[in-house]
Protein backbone atom coordinates (compact mmCIF):
# COMPACT_ATOMS: atom_id res chain seq x y z
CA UNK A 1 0.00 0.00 0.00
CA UNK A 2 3.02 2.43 1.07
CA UNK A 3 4.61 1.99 -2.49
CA UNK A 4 1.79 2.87 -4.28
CA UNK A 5 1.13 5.79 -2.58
CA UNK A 6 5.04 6.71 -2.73
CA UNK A 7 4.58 6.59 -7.01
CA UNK A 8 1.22 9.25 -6.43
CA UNK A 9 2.95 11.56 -3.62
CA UNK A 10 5.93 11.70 -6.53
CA UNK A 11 3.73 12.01 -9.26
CA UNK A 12 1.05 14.63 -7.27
CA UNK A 13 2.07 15.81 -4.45
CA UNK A 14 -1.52 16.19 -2.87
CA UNK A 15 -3.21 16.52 0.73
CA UNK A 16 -4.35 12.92 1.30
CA UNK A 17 -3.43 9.50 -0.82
CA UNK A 18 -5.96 6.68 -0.16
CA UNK A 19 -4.78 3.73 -1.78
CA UNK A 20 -7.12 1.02 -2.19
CA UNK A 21 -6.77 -2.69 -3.51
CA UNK A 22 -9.13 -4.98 -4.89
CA UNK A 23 -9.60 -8.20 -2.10
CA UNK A 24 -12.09 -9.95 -3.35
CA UNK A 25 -14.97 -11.37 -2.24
CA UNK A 26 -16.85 -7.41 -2.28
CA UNK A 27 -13.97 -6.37 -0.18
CA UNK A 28 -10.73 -3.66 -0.74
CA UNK A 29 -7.95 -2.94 1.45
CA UNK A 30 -7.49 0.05 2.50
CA UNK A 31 -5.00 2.78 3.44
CA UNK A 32 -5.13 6.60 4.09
CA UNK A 33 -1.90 8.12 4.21
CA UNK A 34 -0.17 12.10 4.23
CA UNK A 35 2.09 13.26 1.58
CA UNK A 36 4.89 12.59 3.21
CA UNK A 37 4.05 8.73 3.61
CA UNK A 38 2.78 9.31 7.38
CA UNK A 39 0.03 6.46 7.56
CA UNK A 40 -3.03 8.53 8.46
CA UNK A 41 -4.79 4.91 9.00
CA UNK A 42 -3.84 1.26 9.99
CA UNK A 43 -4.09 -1.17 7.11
CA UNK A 44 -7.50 -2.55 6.71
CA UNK A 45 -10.15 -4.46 4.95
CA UNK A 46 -13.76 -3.53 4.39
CA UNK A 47 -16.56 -3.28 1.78
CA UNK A 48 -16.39 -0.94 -1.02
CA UNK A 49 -19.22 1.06 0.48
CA UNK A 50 -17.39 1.51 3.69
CA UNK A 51 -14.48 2.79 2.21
CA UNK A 52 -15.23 6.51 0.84
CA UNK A 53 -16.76 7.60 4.18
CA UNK A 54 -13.65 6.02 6.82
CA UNK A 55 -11.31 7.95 4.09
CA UNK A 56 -13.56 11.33 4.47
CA UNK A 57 -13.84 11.08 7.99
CA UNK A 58 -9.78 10.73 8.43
CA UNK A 59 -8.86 13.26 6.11
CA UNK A 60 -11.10 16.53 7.72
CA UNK A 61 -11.21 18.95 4.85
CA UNK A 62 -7.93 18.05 2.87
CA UNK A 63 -8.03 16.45 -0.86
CA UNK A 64 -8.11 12.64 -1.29
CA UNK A 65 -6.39 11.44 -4.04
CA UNK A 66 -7.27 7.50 -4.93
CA UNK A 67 -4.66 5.21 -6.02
CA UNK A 68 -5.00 1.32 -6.19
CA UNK A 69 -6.56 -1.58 -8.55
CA UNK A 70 -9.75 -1.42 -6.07
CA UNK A 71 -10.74 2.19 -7.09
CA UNK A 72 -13.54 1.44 -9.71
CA UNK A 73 -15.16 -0.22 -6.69
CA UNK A 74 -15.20 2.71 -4.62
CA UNK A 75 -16.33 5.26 -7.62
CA UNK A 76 -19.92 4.46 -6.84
CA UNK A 77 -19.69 6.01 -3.34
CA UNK A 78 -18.18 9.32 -4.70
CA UNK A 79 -21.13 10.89 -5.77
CA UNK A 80 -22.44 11.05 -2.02
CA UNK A 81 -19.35 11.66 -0.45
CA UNK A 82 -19.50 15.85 -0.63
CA UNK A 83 -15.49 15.49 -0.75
CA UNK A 84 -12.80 16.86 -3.33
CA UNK A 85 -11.51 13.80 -4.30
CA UNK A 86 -8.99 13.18 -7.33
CA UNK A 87 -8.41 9.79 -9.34
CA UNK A 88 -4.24 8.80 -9.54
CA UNK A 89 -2.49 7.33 -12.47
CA UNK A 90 -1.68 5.00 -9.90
CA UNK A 91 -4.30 2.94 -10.62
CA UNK A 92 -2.50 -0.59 -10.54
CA UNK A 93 0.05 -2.72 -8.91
CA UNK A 94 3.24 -1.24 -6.95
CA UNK A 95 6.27 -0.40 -8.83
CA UNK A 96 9.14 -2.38 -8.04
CA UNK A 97 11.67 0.98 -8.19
CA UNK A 98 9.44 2.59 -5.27
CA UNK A 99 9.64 -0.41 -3.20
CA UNK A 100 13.56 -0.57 -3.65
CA UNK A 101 13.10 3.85 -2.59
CA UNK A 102 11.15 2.78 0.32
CA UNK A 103 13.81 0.02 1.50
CA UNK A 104 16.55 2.29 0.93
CA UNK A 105 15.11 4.73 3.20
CA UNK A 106 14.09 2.51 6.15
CA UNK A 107 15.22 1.97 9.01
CA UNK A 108 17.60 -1.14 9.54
CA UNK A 109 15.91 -3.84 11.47
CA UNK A 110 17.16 -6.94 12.92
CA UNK A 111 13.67 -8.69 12.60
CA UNK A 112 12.67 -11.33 10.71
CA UNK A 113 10.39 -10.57 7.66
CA UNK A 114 6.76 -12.07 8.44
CA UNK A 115 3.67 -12.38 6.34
CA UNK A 116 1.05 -9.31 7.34
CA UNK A 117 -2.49 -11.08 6.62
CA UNK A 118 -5.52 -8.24 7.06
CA UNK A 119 -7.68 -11.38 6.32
CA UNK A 120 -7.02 -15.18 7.41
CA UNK A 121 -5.85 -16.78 4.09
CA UNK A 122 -7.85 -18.69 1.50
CA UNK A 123 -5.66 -22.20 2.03
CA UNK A 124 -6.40 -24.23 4.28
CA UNK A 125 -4.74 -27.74 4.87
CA UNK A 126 -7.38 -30.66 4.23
CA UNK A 127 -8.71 -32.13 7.97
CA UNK A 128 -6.67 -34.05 9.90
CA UNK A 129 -3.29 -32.59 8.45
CA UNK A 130 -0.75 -31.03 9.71
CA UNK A 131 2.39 -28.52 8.55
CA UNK A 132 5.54 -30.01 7.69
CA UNK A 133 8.10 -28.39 10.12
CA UNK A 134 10.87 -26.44 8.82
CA UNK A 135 14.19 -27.67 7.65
C-alpha cells in the first residue's frame, strides 16, 4: 500500500493519498496516508461502500487522491461523499523501483520478515493434516 502511494505523492504531491486494492470477495484494502508517507490509518479491509466515508472522515477537509486496482469499486460512493476527491495514475500494482526507494530509506531492522495477513488466508490444509516443520 506504502509503495503505491510513494509513485502518487511523486507524481502529485496532494493533501491525502488513499490507496485502495481490490480483495475480493466485495472487499478492498485500505490505506489513508499524508504526503509525506505518514500512515493517516492502519491497514484494513472492508466493503467498497465503507471505504469513501472512513477515508472522508480521516482526512477533515484536505483532498483525497485514490490510487489502487480497487478504485472502480469505490467510484460508486463518490457521488455522495461531498469530498474533493482526485483519481491517480496509480491505478495498478506497486512499482518495483518505489519499493527498492522505500527500503533504501528505512530503518535497519534486525527482525525477521513475516507475512502481514488483514484477512485469514484462503488455504487451508485438508482435515486431519498437519504442517511439515521447517528444515
Amino acid at each position: 500500500l506504502e509503495a503505491v502511494a510513494a509513485a502518487v505523492t511523486e507524481a502529485q504531491g496532494q493533501d491525502c493519498i488513499a490507496v485502495i486494492f481490490d480483495a475480493r470477495r466485495d472487499e478492498v484494502y485500505v490505506q489513508l496516508f499524508a504526503p509525506d508517507l505518514t500512515p493517516m490509518t492502519e491497514p484494513g479491509i472492508m466493503t467498497p461502500e465503507e471505504a469513501v466515508p472512513h477515508f472522508c472522515q480521516h482526512a477533515g477537509d484536505r483532498q483525497i487522491i485514490l490510487a489502487g486496482t480497487g478504485v472502480p469499486l469505490v467510484v460508486p460512493g463518490l457521488a455522495i461523499a461531498r469530498h474533493p476527491f482526485l483519481m491517480s495514475a496509480a491505478l495498478g500494482q506497486p512499482d518495483a523501483v518505489q519499493i527498492a526507494r522505500l527500503a533504501w530509506r528505512a530503518e535497519p531492522s534486525s527482525d525477521v520478515p513475516s507475512p502481514f495477513y488483514l484477512r485469514a488466508p484462503d488455504a487451508k490444509l485438508p482435515a486431519g493434516a498437519t504442517a511439515p516443520e521447517p528444515d
